[in-house]
C-alpha atoms as a PDB file:
ATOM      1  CA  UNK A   1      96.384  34.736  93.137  1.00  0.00           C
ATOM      2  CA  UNK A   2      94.901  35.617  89.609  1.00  0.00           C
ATOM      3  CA  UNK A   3      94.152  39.051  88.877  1.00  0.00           C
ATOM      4  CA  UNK A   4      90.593  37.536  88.332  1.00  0.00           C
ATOM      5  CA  UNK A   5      90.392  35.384  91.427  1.00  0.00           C
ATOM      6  CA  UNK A   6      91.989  39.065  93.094  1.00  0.00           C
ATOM      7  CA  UNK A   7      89.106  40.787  91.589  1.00  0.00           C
ATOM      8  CA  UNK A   8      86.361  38.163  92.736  1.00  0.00           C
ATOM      9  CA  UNK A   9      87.685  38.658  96.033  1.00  0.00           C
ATOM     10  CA  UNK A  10      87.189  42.011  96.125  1.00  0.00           C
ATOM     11  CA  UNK A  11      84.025  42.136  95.141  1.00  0.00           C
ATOM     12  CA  UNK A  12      83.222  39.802  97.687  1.00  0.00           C
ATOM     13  CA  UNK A  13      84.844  42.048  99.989  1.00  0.00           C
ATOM     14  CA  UNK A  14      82.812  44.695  99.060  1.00  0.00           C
ATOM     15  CA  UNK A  15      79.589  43.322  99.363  1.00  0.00           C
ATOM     16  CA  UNK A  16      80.238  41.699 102.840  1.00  0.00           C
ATOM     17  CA  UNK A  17      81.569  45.125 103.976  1.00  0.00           C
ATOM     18  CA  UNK A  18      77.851  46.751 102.439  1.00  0.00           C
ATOM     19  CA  UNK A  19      76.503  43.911 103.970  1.00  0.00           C
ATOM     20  CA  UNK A  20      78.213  45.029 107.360  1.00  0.00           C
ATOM     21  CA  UNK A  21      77.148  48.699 106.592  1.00  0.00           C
ATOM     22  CA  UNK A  22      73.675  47.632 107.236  1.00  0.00           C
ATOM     23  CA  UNK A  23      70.744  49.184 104.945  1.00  0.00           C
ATOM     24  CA  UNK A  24      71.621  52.284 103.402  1.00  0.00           C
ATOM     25  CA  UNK A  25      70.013  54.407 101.233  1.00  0.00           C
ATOM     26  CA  UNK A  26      68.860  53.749  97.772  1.00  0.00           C
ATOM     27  CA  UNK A  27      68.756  49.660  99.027  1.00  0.00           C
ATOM     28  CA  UNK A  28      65.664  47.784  98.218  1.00  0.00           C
ATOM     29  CA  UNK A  29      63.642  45.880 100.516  1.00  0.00           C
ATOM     30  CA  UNK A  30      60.586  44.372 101.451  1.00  0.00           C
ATOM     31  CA  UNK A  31      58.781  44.777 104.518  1.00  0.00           C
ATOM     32  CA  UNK A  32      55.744  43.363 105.818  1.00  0.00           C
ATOM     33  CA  UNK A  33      53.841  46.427 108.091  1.00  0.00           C
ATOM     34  CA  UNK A  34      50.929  47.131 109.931  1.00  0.00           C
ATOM     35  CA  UNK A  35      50.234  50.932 110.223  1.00  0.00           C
ATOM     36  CA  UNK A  36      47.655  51.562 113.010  1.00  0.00           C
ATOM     37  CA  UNK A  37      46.295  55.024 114.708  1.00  0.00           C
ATOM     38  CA  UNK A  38      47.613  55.416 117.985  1.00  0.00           C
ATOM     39  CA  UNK A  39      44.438  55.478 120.562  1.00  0.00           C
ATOM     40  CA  UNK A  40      44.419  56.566 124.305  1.00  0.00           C
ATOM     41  CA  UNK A  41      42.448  53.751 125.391  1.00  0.00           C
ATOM     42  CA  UNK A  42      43.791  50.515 123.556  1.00  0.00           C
ATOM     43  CA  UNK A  43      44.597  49.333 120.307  1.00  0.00           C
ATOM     44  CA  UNK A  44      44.099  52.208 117.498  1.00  0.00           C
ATOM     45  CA  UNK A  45      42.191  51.604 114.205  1.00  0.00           C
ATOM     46  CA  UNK A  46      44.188  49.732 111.805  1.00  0.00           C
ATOM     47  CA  UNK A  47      45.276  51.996 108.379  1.00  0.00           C
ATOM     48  CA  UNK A  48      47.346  49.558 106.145  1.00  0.00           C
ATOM     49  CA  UNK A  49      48.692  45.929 106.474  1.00  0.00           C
ATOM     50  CA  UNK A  50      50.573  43.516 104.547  1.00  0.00           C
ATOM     51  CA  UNK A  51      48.775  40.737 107.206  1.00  0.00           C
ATOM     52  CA  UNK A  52      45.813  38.836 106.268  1.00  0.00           C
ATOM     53  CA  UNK A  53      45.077  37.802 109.721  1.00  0.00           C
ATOM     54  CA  UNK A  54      45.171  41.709 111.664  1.00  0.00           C
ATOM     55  CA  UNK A  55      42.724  42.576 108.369  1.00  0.00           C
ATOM     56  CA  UNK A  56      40.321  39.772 109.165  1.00  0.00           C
ATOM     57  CA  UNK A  57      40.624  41.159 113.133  1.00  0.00           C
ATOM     58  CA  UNK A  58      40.161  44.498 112.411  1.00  0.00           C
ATOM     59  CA  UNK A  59      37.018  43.318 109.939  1.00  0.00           C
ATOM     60  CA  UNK A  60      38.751  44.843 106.537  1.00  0.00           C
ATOM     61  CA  UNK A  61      37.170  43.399 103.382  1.00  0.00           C
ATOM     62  CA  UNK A  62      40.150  41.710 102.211  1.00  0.00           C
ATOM     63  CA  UNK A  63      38.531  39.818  98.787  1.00  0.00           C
ATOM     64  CA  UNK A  64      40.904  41.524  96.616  1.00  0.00           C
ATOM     65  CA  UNK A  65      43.342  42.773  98.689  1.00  0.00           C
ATOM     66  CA  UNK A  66      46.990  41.729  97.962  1.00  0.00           C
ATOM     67  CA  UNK A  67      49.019  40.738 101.425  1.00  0.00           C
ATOM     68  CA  UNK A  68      52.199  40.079  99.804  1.00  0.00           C
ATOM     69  CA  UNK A  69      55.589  41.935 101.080  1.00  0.00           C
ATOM     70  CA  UNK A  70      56.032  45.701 100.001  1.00  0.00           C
ATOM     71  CA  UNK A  71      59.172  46.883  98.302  1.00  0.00           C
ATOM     72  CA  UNK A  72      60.346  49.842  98.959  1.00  0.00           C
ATOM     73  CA  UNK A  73      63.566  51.745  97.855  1.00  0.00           C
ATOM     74  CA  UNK A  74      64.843  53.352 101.382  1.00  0.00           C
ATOM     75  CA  UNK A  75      65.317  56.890 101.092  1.00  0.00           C
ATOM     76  CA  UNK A  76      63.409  57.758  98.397  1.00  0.00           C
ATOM     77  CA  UNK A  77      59.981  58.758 100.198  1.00  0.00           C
ATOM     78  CA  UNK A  78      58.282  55.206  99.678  1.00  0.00           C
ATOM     79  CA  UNK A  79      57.750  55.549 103.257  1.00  0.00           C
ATOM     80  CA  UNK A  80      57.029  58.389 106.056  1.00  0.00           C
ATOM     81  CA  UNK A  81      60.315  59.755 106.880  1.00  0.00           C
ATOM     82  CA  UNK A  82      61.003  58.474 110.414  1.00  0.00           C
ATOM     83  CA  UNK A  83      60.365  54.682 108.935  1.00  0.00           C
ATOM     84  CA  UNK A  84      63.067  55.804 106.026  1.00  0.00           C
ATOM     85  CA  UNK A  85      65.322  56.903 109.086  1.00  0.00           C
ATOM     86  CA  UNK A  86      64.306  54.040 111.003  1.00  0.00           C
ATOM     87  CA  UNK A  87      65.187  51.865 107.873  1.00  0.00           C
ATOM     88  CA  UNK A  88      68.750  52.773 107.745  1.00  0.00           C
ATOM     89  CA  UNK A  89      71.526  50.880 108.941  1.00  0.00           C
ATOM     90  CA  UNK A  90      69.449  47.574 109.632  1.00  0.00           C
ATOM     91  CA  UNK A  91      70.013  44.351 108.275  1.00  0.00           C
ATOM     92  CA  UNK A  92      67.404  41.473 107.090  1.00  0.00           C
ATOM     93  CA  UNK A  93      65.413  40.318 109.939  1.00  0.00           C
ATOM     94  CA  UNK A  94      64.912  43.806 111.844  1.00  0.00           C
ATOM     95  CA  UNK A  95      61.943  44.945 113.037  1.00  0.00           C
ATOM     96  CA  UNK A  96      60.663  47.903 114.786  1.00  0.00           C
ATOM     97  CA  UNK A  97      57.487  49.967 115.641  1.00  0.00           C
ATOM     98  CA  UNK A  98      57.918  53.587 114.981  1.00  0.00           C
ATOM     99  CA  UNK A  99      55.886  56.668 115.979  1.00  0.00           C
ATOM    100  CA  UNK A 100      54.672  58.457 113.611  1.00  0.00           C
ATOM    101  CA  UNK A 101      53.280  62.245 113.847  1.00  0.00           C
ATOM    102  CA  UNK A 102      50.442  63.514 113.072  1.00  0.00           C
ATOM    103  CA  UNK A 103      51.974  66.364 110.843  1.00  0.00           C
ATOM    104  CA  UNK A 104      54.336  64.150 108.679  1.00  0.00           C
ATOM    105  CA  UNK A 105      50.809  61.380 108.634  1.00  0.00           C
ATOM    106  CA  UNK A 106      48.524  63.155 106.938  1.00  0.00           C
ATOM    107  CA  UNK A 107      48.602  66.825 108.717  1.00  0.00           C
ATOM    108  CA  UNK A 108      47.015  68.037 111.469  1.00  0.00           C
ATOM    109  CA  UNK A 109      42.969  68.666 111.889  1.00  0.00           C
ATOM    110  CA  UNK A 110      41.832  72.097 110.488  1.00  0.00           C
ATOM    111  CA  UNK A 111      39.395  73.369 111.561  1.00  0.00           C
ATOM    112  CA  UNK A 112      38.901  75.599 108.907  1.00  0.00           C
ATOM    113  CA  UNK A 113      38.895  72.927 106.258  1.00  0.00           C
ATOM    114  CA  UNK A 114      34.808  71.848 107.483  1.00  0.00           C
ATOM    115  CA  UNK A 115      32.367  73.625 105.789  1.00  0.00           C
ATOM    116  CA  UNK A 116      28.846  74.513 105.173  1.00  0.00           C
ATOM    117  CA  UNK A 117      27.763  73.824 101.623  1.00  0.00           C
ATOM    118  CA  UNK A 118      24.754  73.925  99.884  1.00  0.00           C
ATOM    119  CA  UNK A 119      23.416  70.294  99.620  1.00  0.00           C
ATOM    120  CA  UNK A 120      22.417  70.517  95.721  1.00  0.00           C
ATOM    121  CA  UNK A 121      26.063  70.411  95.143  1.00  0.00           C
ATOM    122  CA  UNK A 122      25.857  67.053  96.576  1.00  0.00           C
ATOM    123  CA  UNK A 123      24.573  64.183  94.673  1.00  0.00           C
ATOM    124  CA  UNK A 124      21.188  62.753  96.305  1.00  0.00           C
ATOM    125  CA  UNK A 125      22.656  59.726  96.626  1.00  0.00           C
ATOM    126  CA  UNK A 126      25.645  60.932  98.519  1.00  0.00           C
ATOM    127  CA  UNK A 127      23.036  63.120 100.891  1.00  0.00           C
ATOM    128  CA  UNK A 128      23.839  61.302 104.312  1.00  0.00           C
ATOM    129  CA  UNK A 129      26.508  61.403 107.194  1.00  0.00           C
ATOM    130  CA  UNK A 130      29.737  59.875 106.297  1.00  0.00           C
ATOM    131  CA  UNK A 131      29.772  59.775 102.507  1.00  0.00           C
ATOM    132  CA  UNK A 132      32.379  60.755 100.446  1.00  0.00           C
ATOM    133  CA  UNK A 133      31.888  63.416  98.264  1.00  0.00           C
ATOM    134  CA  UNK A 134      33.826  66.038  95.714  1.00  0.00           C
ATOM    135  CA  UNK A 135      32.783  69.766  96.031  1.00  0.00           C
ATOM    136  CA  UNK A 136      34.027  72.462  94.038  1.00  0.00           C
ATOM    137  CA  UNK A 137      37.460  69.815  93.134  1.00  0.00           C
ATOM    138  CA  UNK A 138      37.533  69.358  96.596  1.00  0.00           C
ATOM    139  CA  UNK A 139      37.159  65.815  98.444  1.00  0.00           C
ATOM    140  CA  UNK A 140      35.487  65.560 102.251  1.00  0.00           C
ATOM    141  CA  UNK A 141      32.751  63.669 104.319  1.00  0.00           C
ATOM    142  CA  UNK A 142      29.467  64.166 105.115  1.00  0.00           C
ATOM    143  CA  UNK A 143      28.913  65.290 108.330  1.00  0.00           C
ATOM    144  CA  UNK A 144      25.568  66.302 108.896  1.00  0.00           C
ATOM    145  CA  UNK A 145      23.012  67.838 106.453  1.00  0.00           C
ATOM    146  CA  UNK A 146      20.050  69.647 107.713  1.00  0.00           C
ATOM    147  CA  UNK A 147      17.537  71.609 105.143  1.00  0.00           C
ATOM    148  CA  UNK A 148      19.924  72.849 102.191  1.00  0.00           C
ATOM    149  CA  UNK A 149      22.864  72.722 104.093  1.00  0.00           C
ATOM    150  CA  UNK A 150      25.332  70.321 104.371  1.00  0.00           C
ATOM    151  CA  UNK A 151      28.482  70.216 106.732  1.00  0.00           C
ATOM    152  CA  UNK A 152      31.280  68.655 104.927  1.00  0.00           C
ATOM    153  CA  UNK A 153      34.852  67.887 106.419  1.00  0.00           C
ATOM    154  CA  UNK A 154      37.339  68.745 103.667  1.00  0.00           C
ATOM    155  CA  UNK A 155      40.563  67.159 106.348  1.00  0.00           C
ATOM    156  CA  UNK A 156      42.139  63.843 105.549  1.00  0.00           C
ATOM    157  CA  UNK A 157      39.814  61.188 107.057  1.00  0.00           C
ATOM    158  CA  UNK A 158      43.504  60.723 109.024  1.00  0.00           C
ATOM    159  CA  UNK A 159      44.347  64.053 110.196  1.00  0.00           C
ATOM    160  CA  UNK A 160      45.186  64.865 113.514  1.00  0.00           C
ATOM    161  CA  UNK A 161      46.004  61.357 114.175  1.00  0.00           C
ATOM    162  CA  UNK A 162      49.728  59.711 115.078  1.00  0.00           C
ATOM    163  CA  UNK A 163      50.097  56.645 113.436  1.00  0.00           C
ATOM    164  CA  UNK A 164      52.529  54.077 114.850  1.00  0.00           C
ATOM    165  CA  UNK A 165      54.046  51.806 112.145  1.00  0.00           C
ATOM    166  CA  UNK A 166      54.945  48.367 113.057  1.00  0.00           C
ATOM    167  CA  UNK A 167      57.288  46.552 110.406  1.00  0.00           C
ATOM    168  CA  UNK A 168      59.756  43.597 109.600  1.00  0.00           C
ATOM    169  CA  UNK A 169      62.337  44.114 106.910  1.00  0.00           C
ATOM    170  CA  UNK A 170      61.680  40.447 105.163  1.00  0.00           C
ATOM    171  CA  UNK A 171      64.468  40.485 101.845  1.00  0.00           C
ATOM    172  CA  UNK A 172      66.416  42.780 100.215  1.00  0.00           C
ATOM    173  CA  UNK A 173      66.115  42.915  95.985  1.00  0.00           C
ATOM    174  CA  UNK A 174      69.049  42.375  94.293  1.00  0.00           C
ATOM    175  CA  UNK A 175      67.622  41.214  91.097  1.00  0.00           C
ATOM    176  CA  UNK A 176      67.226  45.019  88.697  1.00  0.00           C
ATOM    177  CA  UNK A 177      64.334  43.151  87.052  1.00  0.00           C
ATOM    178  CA  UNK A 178      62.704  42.894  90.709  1.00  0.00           C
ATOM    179  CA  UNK A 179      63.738  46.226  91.162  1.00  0.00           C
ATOM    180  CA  UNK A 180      61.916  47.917  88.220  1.00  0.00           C
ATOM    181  CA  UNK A 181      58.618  46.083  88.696  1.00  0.00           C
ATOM    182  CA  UNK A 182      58.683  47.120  92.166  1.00  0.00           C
ATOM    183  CA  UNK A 183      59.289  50.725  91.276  1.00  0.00           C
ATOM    184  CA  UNK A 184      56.459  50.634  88.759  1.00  0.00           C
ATOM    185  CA  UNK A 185      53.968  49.027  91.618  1.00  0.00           C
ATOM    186  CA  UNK A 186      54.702  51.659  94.057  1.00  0.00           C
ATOM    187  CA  UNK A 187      53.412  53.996  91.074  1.00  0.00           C
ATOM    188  CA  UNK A 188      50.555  51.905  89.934  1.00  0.00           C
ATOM    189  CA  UNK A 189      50.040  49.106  92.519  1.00  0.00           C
ATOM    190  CA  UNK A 190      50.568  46.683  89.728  1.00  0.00           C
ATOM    191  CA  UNK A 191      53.695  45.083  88.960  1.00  0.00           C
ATOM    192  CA  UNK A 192      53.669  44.483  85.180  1.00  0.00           C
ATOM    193  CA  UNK A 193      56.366  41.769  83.597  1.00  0.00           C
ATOM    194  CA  UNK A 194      59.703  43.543  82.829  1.00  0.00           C
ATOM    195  CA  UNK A 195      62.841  42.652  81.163  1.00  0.00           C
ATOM    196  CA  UNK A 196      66.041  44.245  80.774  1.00  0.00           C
ATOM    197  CA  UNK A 197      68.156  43.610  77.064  1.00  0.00           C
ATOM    198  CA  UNK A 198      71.217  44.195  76.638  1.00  0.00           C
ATOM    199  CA  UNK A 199      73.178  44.876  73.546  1.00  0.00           C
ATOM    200  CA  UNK A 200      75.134  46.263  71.172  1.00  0.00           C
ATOM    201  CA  UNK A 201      74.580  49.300  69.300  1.00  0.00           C
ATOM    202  CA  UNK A 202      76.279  51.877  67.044  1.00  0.00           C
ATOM    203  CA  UNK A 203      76.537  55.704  67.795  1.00  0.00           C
ATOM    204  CA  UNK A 204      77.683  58.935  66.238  1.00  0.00           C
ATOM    205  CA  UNK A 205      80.229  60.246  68.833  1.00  0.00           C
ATOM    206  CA  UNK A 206      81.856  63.650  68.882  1.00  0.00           C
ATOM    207  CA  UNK A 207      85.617  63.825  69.081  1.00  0.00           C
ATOM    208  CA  UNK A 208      87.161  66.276  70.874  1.00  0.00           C
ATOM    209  CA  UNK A 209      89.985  68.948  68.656  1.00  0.00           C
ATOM    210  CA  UNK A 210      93.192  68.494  68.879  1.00  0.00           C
ATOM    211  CA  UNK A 211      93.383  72.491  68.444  1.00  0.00           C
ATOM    212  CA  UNK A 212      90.982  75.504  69.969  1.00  0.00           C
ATOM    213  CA  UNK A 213      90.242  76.442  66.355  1.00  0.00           C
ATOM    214  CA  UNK A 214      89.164  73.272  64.708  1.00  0.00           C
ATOM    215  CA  UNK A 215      86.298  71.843  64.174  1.00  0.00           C
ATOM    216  CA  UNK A 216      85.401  68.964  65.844  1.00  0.00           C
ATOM    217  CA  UNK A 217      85.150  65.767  64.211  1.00  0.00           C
ATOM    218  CA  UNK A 218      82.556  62.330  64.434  1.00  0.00           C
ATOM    219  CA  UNK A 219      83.229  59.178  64.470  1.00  0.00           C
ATOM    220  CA  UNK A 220      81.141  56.010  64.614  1.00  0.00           C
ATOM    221  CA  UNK A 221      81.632  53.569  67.733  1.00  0.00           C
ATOM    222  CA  UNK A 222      80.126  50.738  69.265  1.00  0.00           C
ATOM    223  CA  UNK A 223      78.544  51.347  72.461  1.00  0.00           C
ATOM    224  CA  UNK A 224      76.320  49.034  75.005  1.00  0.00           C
ATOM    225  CA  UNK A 225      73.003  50.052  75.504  1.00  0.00           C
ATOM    226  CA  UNK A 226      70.848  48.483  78.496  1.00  0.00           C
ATOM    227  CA  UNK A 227      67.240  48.592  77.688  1.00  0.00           C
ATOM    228  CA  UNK A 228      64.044  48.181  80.241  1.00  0.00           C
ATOM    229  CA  UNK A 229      61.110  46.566  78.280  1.00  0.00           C
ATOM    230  CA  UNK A 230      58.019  47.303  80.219  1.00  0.00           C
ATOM    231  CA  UNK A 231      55.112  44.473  79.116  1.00  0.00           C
ATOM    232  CA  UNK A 232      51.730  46.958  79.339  1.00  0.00           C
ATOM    233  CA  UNK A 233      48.640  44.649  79.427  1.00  0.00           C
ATOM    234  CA  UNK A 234      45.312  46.521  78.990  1.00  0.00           C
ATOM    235  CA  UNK A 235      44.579  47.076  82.259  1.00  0.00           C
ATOM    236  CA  UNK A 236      47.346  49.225  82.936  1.00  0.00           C
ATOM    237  CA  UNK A 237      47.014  51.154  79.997  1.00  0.00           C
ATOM    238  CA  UNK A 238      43.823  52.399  81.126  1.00  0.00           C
ATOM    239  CA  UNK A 239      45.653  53.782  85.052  1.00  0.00           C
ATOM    240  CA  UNK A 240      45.565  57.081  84.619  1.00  0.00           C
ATOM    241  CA  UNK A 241      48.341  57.149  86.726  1.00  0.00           C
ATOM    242  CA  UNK A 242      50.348  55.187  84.668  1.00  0.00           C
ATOM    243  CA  UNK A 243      48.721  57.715  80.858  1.00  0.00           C
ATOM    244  CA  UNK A 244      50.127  60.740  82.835  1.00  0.00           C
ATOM    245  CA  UNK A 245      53.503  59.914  84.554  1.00  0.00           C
ATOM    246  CA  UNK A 246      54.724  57.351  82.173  1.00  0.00           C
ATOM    247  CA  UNK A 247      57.329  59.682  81.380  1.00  0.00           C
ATOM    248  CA  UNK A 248      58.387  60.352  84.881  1.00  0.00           C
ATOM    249  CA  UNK A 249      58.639  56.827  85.968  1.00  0.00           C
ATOM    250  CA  UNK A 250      60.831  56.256  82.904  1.00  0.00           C
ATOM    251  CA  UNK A 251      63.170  58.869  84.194  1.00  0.00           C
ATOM    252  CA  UNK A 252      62.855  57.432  87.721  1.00  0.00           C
ATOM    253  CA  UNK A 253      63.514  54.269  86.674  1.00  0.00           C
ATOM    254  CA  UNK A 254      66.682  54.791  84.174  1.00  0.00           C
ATOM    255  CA  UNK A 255      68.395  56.957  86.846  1.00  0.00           C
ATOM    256  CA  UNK A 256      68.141  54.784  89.438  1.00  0.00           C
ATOM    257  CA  UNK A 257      68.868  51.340  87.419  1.00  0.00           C
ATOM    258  CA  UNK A 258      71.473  53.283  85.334  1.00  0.00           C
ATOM    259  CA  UNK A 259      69.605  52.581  82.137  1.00  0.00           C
ATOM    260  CA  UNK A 260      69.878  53.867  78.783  1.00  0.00           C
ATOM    261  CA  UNK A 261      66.361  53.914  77.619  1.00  0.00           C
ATOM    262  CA  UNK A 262      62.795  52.322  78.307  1.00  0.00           C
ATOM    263  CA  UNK A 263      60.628  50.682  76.129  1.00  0.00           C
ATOM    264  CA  UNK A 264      56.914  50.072  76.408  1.00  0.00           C
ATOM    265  CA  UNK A 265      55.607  47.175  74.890  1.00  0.00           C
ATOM    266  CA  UNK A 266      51.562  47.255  74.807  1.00  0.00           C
ATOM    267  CA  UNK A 267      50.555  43.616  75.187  1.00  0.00           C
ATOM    268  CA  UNK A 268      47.059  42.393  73.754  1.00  0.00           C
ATOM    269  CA  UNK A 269      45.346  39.125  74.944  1.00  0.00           C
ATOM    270  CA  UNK A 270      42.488  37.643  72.548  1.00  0.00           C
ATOM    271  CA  UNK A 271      41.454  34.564  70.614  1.00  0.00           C
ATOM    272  CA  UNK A 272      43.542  32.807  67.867  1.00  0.00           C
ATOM    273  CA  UNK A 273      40.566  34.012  65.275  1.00  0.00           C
ATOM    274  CA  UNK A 274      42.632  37.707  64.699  1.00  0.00           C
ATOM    275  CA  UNK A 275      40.317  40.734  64.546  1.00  0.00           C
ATOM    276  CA  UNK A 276      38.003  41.412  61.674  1.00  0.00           C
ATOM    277  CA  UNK A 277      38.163  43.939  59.195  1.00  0.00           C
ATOM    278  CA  UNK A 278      41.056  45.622  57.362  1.00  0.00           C
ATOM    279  CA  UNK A 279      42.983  43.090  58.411  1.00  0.00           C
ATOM    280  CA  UNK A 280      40.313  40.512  56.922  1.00  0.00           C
ATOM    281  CA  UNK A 281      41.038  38.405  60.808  1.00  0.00           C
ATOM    282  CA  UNK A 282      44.731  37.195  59.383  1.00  0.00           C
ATOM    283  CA  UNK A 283      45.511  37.196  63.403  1.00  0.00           C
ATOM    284  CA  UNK A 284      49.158  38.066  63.950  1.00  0.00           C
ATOM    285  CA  UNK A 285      52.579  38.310  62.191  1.00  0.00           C
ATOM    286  CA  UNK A 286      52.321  34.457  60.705  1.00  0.00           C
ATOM    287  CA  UNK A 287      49.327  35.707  58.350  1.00  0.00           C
ATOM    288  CA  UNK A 288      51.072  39.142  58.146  1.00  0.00           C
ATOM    289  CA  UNK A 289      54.158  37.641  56.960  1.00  0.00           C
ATOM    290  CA  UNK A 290      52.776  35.269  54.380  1.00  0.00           C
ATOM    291  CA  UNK A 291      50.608  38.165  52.418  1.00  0.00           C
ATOM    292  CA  UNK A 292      53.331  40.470  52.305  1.00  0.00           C
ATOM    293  CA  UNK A 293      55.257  37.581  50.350  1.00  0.00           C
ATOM    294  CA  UNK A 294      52.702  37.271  48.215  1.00  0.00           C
ATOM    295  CA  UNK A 295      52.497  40.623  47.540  1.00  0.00           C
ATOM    296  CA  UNK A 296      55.651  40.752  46.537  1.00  0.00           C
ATOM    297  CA  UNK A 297      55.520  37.762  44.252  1.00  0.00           C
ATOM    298  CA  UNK A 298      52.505  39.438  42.878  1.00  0.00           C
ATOM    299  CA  UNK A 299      54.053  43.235  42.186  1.00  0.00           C
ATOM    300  CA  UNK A 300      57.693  41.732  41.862  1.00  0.00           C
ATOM    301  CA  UNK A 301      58.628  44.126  44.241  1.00  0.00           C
ATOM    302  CA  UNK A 302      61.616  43.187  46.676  1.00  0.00           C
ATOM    303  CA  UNK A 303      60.619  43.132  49.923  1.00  0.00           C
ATOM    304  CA  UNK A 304      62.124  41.219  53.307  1.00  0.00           C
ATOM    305  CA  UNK A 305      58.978  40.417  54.646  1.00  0.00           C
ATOM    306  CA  UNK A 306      60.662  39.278  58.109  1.00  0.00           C
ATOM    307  CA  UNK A 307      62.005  42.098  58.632  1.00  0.00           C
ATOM    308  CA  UNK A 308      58.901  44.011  57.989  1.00  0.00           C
ATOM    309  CA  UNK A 309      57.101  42.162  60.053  1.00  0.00           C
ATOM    310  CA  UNK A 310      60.020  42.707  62.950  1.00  0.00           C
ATOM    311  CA  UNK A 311      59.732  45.864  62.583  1.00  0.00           C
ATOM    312  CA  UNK A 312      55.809  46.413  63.197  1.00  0.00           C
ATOM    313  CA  UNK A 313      56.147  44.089  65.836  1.00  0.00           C
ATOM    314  CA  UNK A 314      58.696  46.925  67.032  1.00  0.00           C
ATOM    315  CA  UNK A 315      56.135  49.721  66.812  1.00  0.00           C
END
């Protein structure tokens, strides 16, 4: 045997015996789920579904709901923490309902947390039993207002309750492109288009001395860099989830892909006409491209007027 067919067979090895292993942590899979509060008397009050058909039961406006699979990444909190250790060591197929508590749900009912407030801090609009209002940076419900007081339950609409969590582990993601847009849904609840590049670049790199006393020395090399390109259409520029942990999912995302940087492209849909103005409506690097070359003919100045225009496109 080859030392490449020995090394193919290895890595065949190795995946079978992962394979063996079961889920572990840090895998990525999809699931479809139902979570549902557990009730004394019957079926409990469905929470979450991937399922069209138990939303349309349980009479959940589903219009623009999307039913498709969930990934998850097991281990890393996508999940409540008894589905995570539920999760582990399963293979494709497995299902299970698991009992969830109240306290790791969405806590326990305080008490303390329902208040009397007075009503002109509510909006008259909001003035009735089970609305949803913000008081003081604080959210709650309605619960009864009488004169100029209000009652107002500050709890999770959820606390107190057990949930039980009924699921089916439906794929595992193997493709990193899969991977990232997954990670950036669980964020956002919008996968955008990814792509990862690959290539070469060339670095400064710092030798180390031969001696204690002398100073180290640099050296150009060529390393390879593996780049996440994250398409941003309009609408996700505007998720203020996405303006103020854009940073954080790009450290999320390069430590768990083993990435060397990410890079945001902000994509803008329109008409062929271009945009008024400055610009005069030349619409897009073609035009671009053609008046810098006549600018140049007309100043004599020399300018590469692809690579200027690669290099906006860049930025």
């Amino acid at each position: 045997m080859s030392e490449e067919e020995q090394a193919e067979a290895d890595t065949t090895e190795v995946a079978e015996s992962d394979e063996d292993a079961g889920i572990q942590t840090g895998d990525f899979v999809e699931l479809e789920y139902t979570v549902r509060t557990i009730a004394e008397d019957g079926e409990g009050r469905v929470v979450d579904t991937t399922s069209q058909e138990v939303a349309e039961e349980a009479g959940i406006d589903d219009e623009e709901y999307d039913f498709s699979a969930r990934t998850v990444t097991v281990g890393e909190g996508h999940v409540f923490d008894s589905v995570d250790e539920d999760l582990e060591g399963r293979t494709l197929g497995d299902e299970n309902a698991v009992r969830v508590p109240a306290e790791e749900a969405f806590g326990e009912f305080d008490p303390d947390q329902v208040q009397t407030v007075a009503s002109d801090k509510i909006p008259e609009d909001d003035r009735y039993p089970g609305a949803q209002v913000t008081v003081d940076g604080d959210q709650g419900y309605v619960e009864t207002i009488v004169g100029g007081r209000a009652r107002v339950d500050f709890n999770h609409p959820l606390a107190g309750d057990d949930l039980t969590y009924d699921y089916e582990i439906v794929d595992r993601v193997e493709d990193e492109e899969s991977q990232a847009a997954a990670m950036i849904g669980m964020y956002l609840e919008e996968e955008p288009d990814v792509r990862i590049e690959e290539d070469t670049v060339e670095e400064e790199v710092t030798l180390e001395p031969d001696e204690e006393d002398t100073e180290p020395e640099t050296e150009t090399q060529e390393v390879d860099r593996r780049s996440l390109v994250i398409e941003a259409t309009p609408m996700m520029q505007m998720n203020q989830q996405w303006m103020f942990s854009k940073q954080q999912i790009a450290q999320d995302l390069m430590g768990k892909l083993g990435l060397d940087r990410v890079v945001i492209e902000e994509v803008i849909d329109g008409g062929a006409g271009g945009m008024p103005g400055m610009m005069g409506g030349m619409g897009g690097g073609a035009g671009l491209e053609e008046a810098v070359e006549e600018a140049a003919d007309d100043e004599d100045i020399d300018v590469d007027a692809d690579e200027l225009v690669e290099e906006l496109d860049e930025e």
